[in-house]
C-alpha atoms as a PDB file:
ATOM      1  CA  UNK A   1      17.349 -26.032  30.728  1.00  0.00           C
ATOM      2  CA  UNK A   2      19.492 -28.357  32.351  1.00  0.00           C
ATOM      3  CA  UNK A   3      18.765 -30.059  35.731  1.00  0.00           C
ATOM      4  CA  UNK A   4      20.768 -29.026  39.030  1.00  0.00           C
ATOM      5  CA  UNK A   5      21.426 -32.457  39.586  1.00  0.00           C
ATOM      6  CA  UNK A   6      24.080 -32.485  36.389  1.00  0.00           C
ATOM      7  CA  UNK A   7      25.746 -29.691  37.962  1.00  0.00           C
ATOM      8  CA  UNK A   8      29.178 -30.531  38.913  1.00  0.00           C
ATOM      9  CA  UNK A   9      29.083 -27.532  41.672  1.00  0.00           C
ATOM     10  CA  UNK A  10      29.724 -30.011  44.862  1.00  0.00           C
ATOM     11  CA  UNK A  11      30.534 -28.109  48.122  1.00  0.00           C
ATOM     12  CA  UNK A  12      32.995 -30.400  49.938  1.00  0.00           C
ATOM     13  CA  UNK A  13      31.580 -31.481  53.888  1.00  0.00           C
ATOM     14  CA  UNK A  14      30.453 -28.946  55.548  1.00  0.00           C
ATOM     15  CA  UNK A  15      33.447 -26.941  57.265  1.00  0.00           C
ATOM     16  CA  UNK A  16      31.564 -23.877  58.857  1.00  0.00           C
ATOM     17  CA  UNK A  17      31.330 -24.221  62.459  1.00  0.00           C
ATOM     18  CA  UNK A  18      27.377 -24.036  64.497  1.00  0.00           C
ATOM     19  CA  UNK A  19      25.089 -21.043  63.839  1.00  0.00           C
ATOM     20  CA  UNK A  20      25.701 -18.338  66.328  1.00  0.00           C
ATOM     21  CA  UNK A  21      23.086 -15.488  67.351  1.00  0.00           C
ATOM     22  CA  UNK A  22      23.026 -13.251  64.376  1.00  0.00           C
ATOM     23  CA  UNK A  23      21.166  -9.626  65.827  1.00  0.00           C
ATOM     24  CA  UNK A  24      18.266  -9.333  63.049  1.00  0.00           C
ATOM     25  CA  UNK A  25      16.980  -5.802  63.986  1.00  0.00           C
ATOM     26  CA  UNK A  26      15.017  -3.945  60.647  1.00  0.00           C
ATOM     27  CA  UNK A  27      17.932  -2.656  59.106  1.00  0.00           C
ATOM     28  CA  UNK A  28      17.827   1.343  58.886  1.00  0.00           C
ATOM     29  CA  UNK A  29      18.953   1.391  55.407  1.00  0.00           C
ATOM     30  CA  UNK A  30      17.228  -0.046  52.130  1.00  0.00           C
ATOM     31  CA  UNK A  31      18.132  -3.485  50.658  1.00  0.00           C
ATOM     32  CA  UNK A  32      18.342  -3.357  47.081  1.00  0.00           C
ATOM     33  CA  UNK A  33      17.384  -7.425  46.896  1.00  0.00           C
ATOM     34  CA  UNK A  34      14.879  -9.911  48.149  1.00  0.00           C
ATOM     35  CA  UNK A  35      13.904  -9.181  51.443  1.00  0.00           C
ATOM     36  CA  UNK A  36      15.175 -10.770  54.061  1.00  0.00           C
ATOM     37  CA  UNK A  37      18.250 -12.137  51.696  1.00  0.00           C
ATOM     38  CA  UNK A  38      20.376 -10.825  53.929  1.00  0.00           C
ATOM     39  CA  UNK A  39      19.473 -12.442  57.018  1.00  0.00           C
ATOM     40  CA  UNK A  40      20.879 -16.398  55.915  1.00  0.00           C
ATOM     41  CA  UNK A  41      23.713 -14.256  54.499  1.00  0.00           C
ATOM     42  CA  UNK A  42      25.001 -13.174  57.173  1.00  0.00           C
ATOM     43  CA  UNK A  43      24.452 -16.015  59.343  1.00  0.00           C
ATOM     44  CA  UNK A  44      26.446 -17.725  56.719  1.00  0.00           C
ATOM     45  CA  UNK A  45      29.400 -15.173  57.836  1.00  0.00           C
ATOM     46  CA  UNK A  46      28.855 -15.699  61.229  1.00  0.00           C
ATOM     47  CA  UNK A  47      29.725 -19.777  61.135  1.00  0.00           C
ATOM     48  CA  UNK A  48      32.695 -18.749  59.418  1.00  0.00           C
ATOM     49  CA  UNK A  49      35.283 -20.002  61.763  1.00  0.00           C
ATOM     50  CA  UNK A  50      38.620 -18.908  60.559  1.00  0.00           C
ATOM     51  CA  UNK A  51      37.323 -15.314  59.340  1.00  0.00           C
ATOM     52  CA  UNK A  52      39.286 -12.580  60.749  1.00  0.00           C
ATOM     53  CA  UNK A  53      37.244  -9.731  61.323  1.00  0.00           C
ATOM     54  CA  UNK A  54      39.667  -7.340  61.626  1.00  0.00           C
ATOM     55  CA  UNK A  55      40.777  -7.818  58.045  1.00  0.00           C
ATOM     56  CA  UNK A  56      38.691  -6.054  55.802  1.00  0.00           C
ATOM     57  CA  UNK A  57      35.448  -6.399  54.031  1.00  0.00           C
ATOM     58  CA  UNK A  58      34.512  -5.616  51.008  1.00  0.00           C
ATOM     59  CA  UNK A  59      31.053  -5.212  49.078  1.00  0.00           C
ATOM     60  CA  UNK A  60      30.942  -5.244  45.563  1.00  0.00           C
ATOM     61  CA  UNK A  61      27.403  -3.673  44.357  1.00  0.00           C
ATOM     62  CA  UNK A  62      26.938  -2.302  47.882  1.00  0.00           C
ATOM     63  CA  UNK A  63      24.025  -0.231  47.171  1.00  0.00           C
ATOM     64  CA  UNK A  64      22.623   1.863  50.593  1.00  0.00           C
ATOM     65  CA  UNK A  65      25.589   0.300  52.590  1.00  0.00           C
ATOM     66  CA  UNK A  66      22.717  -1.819  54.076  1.00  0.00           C
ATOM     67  CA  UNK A  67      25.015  -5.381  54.375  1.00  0.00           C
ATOM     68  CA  UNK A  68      27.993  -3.633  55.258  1.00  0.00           C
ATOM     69  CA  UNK A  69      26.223  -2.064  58.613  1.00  0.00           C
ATOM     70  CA  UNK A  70      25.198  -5.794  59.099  1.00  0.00           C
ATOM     71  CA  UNK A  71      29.136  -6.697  58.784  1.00  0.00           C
ATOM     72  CA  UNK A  72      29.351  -3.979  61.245  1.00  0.00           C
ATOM     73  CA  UNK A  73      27.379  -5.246  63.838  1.00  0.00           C
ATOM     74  CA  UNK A  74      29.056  -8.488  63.241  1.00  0.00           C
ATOM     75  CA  UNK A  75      32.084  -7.043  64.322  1.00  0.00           C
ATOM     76  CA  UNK A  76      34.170  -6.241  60.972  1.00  0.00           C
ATOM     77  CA  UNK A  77      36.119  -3.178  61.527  1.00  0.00           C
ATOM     78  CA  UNK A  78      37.199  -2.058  58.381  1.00  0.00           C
ATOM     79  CA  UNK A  79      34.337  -2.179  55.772  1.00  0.00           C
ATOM     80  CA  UNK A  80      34.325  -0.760  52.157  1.00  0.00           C
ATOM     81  CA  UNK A  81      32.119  -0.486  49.507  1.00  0.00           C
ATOM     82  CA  UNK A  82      31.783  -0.466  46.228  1.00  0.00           C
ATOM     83  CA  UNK A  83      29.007   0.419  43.237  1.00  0.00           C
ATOM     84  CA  UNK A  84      29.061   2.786  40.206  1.00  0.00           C
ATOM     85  CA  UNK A  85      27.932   5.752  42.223  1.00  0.00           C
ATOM     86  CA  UNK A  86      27.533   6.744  45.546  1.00  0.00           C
ATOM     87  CA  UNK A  87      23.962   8.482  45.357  1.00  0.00           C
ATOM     88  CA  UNK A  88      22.348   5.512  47.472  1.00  0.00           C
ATOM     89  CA  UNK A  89      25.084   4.793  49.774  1.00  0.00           C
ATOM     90  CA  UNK A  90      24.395   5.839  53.752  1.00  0.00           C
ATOM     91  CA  UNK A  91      26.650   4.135  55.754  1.00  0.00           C
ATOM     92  CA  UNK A  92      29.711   6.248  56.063  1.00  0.00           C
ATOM     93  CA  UNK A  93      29.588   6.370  59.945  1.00  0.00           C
ATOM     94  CA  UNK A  94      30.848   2.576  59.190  1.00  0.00           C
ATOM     95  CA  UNK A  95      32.257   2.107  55.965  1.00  0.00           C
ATOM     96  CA  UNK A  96      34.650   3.587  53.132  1.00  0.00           C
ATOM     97  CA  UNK A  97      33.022   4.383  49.437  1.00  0.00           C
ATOM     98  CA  UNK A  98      35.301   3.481  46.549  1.00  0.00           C
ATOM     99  CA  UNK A  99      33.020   4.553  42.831  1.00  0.00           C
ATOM    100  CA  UNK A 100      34.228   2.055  40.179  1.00  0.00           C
ATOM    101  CA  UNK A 101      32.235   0.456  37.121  1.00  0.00           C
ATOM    102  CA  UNK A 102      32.601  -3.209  37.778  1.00  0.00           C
ATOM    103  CA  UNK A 103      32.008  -3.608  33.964  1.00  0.00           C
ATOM    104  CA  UNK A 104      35.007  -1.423  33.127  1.00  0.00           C
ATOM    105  CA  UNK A 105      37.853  -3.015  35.402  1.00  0.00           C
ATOM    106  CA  UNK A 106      37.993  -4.012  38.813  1.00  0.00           C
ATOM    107  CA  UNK A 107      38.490  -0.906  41.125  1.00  0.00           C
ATOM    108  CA  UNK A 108      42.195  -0.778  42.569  1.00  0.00           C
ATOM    109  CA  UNK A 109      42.562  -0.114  46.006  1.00  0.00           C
ATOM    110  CA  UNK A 110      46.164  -0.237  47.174  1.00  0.00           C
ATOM    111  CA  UNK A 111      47.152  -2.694  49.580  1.00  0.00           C
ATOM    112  CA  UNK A 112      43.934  -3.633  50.375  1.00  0.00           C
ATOM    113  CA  UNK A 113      44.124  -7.649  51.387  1.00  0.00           C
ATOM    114  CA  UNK A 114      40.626  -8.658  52.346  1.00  0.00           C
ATOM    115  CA  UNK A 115      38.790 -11.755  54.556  1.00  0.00           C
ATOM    116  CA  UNK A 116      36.146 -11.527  52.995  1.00  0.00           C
ATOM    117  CA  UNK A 117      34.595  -9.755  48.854  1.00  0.00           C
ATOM    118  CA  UNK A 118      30.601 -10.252  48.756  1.00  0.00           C
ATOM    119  CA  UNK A 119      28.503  -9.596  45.928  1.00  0.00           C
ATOM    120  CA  UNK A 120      25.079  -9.986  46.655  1.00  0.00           C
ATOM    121  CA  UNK A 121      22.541  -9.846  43.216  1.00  0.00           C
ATOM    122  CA  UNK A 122      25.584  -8.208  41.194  1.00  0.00           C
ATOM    123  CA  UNK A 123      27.176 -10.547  38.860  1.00  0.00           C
ATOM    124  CA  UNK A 124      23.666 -10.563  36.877  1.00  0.00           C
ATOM    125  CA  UNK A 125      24.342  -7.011  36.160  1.00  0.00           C
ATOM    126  CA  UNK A 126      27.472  -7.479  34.572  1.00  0.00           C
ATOM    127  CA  UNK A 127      28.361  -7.837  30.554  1.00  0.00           C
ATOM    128  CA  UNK A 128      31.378  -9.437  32.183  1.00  0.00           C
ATOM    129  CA  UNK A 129      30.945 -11.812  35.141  1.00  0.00           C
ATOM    130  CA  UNK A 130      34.359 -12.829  35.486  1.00  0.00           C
ATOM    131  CA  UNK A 131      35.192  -9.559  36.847  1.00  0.00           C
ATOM    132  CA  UNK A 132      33.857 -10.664  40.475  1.00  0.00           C
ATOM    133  CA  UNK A 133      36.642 -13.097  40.375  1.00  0.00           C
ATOM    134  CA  UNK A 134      39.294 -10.970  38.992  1.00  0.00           C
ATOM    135  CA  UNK A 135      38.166  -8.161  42.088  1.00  0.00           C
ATOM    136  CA  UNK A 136      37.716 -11.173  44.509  1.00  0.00           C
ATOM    137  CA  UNK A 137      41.581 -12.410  43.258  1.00  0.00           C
ATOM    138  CA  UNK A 138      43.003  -9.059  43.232  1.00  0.00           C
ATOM    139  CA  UNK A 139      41.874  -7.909  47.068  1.00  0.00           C
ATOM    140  CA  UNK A 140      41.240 -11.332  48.488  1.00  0.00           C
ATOM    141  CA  UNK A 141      44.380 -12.227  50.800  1.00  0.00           C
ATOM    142  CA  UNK A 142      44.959 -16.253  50.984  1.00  0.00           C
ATOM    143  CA  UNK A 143      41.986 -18.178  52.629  1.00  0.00           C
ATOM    144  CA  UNK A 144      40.088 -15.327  52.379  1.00  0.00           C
ATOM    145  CA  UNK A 145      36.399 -16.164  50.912  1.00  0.00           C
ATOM    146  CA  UNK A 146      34.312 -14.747  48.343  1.00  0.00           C
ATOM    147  CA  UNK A 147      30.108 -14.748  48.494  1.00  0.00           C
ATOM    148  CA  UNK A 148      28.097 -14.084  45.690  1.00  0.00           C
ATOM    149  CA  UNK A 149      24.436 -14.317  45.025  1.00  0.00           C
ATOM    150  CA  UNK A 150      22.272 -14.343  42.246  1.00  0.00           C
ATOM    151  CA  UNK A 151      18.625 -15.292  41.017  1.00  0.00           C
ATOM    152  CA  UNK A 152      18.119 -18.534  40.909  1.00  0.00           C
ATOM    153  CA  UNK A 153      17.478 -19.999  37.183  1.00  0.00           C
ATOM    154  CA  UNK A 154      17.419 -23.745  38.477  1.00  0.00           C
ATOM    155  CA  UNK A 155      13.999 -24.424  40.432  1.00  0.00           C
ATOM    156  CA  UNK A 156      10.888 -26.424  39.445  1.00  0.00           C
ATOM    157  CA  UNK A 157       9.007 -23.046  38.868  1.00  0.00           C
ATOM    158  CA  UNK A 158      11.494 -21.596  36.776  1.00  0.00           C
ATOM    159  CA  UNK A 159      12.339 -24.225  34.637  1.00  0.00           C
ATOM    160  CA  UNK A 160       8.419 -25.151  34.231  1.00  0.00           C
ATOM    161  CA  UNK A 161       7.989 -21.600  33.153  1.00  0.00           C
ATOM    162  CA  UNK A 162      10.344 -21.418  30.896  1.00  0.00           C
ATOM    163  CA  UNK A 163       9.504 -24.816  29.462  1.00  0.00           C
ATOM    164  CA  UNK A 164       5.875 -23.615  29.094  1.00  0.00           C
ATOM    165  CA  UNK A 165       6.838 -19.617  27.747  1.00  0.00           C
ATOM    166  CA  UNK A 166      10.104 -19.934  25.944  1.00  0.00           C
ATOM    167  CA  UNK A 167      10.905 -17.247  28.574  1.00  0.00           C
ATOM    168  CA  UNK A 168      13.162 -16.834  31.635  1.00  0.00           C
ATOM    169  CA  UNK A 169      11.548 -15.047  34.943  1.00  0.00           C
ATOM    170  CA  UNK A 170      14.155 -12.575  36.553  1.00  0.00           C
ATOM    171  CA  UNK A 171      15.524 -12.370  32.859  1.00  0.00           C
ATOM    172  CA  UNK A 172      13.102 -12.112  30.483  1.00  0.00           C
ATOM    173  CA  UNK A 173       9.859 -11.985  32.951  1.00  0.00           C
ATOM    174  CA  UNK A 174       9.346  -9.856  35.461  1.00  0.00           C
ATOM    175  CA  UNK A 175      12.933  -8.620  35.008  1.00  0.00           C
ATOM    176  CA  UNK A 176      15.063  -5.671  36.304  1.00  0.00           C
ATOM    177  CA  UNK A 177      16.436  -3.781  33.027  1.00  0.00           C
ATOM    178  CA  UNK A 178      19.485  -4.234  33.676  1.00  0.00           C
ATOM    179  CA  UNK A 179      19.587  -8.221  34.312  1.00  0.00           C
ATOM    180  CA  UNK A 180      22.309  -9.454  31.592  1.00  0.00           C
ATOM    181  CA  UNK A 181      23.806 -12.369  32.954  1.00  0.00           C
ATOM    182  CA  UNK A 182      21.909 -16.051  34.506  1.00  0.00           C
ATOM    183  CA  UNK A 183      24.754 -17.589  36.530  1.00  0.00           C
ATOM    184  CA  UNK A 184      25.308 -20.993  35.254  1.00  0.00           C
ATOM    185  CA  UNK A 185      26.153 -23.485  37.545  1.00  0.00           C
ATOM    186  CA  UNK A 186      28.959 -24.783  34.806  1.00  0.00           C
ATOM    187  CA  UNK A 187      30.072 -21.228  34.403  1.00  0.00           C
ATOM    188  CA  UNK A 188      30.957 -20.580  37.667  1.00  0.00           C
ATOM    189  CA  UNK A 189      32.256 -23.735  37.805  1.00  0.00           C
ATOM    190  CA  UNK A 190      34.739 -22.956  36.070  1.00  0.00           C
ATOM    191  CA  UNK A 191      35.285 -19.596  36.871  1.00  0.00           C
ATOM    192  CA  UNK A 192      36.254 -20.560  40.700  1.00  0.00           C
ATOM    193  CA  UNK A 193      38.722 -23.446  39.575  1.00  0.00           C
ATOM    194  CA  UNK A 194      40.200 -21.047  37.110  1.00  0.00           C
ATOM    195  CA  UNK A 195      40.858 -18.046  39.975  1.00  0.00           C
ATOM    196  CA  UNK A 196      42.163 -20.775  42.701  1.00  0.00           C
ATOM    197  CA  UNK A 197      38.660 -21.181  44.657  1.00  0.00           C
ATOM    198  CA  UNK A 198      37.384 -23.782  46.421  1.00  0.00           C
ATOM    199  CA  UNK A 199      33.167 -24.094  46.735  1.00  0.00           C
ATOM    200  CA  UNK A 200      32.638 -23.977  50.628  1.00  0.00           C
ATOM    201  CA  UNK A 201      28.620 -23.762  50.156  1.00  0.00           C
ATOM    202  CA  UNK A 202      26.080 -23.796  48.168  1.00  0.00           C
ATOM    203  CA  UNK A 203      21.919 -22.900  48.662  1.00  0.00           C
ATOM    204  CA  UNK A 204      19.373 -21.035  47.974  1.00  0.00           C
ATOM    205  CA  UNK A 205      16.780 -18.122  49.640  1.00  0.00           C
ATOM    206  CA  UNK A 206      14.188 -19.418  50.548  1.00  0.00           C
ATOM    207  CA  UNK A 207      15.406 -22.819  51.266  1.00  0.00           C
ATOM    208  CA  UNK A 208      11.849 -24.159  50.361  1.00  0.00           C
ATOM    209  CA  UNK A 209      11.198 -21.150  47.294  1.00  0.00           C
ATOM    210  CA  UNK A 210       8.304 -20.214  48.669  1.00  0.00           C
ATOM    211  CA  UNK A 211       9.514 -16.092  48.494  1.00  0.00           C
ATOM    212  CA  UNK A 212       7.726 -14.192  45.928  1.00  0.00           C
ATOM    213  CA  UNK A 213       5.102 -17.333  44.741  1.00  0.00           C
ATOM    214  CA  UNK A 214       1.820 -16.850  44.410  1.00  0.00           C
ATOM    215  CA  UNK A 215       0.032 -19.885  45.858  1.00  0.00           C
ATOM    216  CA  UNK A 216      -0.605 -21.830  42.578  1.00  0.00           C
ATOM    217  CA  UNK A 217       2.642 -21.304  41.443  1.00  0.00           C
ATOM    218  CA  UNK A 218       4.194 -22.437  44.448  1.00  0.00           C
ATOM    219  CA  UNK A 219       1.614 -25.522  44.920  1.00  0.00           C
ATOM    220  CA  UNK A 220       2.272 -26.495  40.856  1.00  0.00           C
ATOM    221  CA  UNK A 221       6.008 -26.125  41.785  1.00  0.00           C
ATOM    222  CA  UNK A 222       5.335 -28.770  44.796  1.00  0.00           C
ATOM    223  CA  UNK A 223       3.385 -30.821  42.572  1.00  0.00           C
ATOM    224  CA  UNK A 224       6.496 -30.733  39.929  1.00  0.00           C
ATOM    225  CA  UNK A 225       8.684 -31.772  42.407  1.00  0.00           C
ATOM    226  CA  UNK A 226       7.546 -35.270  42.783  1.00  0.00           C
ATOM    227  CA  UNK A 227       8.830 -36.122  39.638  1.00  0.00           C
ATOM    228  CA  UNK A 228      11.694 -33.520  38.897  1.00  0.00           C
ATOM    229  CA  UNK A 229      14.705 -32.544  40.892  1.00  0.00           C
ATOM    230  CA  UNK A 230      14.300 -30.125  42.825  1.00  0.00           C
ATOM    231  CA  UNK A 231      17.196 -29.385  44.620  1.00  0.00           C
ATOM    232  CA  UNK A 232      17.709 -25.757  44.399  1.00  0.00           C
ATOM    233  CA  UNK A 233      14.071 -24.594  45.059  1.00  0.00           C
ATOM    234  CA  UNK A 234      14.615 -20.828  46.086  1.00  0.00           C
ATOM    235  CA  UNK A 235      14.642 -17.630  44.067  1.00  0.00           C
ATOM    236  CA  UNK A 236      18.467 -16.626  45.117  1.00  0.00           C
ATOM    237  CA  UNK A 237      20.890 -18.766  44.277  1.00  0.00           C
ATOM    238  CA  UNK A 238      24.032 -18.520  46.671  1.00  0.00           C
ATOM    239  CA  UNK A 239      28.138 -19.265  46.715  1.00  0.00           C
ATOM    240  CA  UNK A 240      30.388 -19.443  49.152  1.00  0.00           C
ATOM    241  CA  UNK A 241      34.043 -19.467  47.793  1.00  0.00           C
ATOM    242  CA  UNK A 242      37.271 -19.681  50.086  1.00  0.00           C
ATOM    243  CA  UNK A 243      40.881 -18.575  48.249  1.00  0.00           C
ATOM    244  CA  UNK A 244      43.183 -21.123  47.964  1.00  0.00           C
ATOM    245  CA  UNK A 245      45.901 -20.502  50.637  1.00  0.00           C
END
């Protein structure tokens, strides 16, 4: 597996203003993802300076609704959502359901110029990846910016466990069913020159990976990381893409 170091995934300086106060009350509705993801997510949002949040918001893979009544309280106004079917989905009081199969074709939703497209632990579920971008280009207005997570195939741990199994955790260990897709580094590389992005960010959840260790995993991972890089040590791996104006 190759090292994060090779990657040639550079965010430029760091252009997001301070971290404002970011209300972190236990969200109402299930989070279909690590918890506590969507805390650093959102104060990501928050330091976004030139986000409008009267232009709207869209969540691809939303799940319960649970970030989009965080984008709520954040003060986006018009919020929509977005997953293969509704049965989950409980924040209507907020937010607009659209059904689509993000595997089939990007859902259309006339006019619809967003700030901001998230997909948070969705592109791993597609046979098609590239159709985050194609939604993201299709609804994003200029500057508007595109977030996407994933699990995180570039730590010590998972690379010593796959050296040591032949296997990949989140994919082949431990694994939702429906996992398809490990987000390369050099895949999504390309993916955001091709569809006009610029990389504004780029970490991980946890920041140190200690989420979801157990304690001799996480001290072997420590150990490993005297001699290997280790730059990406969480179990999410996150992107923060802004449109090309």
């Amino acid at each position: 597996m190759c090292s994060p170091t090779a990657s040639p995934l550079k965010p430029p300086a760091d252009c997001l203003g301070e971290s404002p106060p970011v209300e972190s009350a236990n969200p109402a509705l299930p989070e279909f993802t690590n918890p506590g993801l969507h805390d650093p997510i959102c104060e990501r949002i928050a330091r976004i300076t030139d986000l409008d949040r009267k232009r709207p918001a869209l969540d691809l893979g939303c799940g319960s609704g649970a970030l989009l009544k965080r984008l709520h309280r954040l003060g986006f106004t018009s919020l929509i959502g977005v997953d293969r079917t509704g049965v989950d989905f409980a924040a209507n009081d907020v937010a607009r359901f659209v059904s689509a199969d993000l595997d089939m074709e990007p859902p259309s939703i006339p006019n619809l110029q967003c700030g901001l497209v998230s997909a948070v632990e969705v592109i791993e579920h597609l046979e098609a990846p590239s159709n985050i971008m194609k939604c993201a280009v299709a609804h994003l207005g200029p500057g508007g910016y595109l977030l996407v997570t994933s699990p995180n195939i570039y730590s010590v741990r998972i690379r010593a466990r796959f050296f040591l199994t032949g296997k990949l955790p989140f994919f082949d260990i431990g694994a939702d069913p429906d996992h398809l897709s490990p987000l390369l580094l050099t895949g999504i590389d390309k993916l955001i020159s091709r569809y006009g992005f610029d990389l504004i960010d780029l970490w991980t959840y946890p920041s140190d990976g200690s989420h979801g260790s157990r304690p001799i995993a996480r001290m072997l991972a420590k150990a490993l990381s005297w001699f290997l890089p280790n730059n990406l040590p969480g179990d999410n791996l996150c992107l923060l893409a802004r449109r090309k104006n």
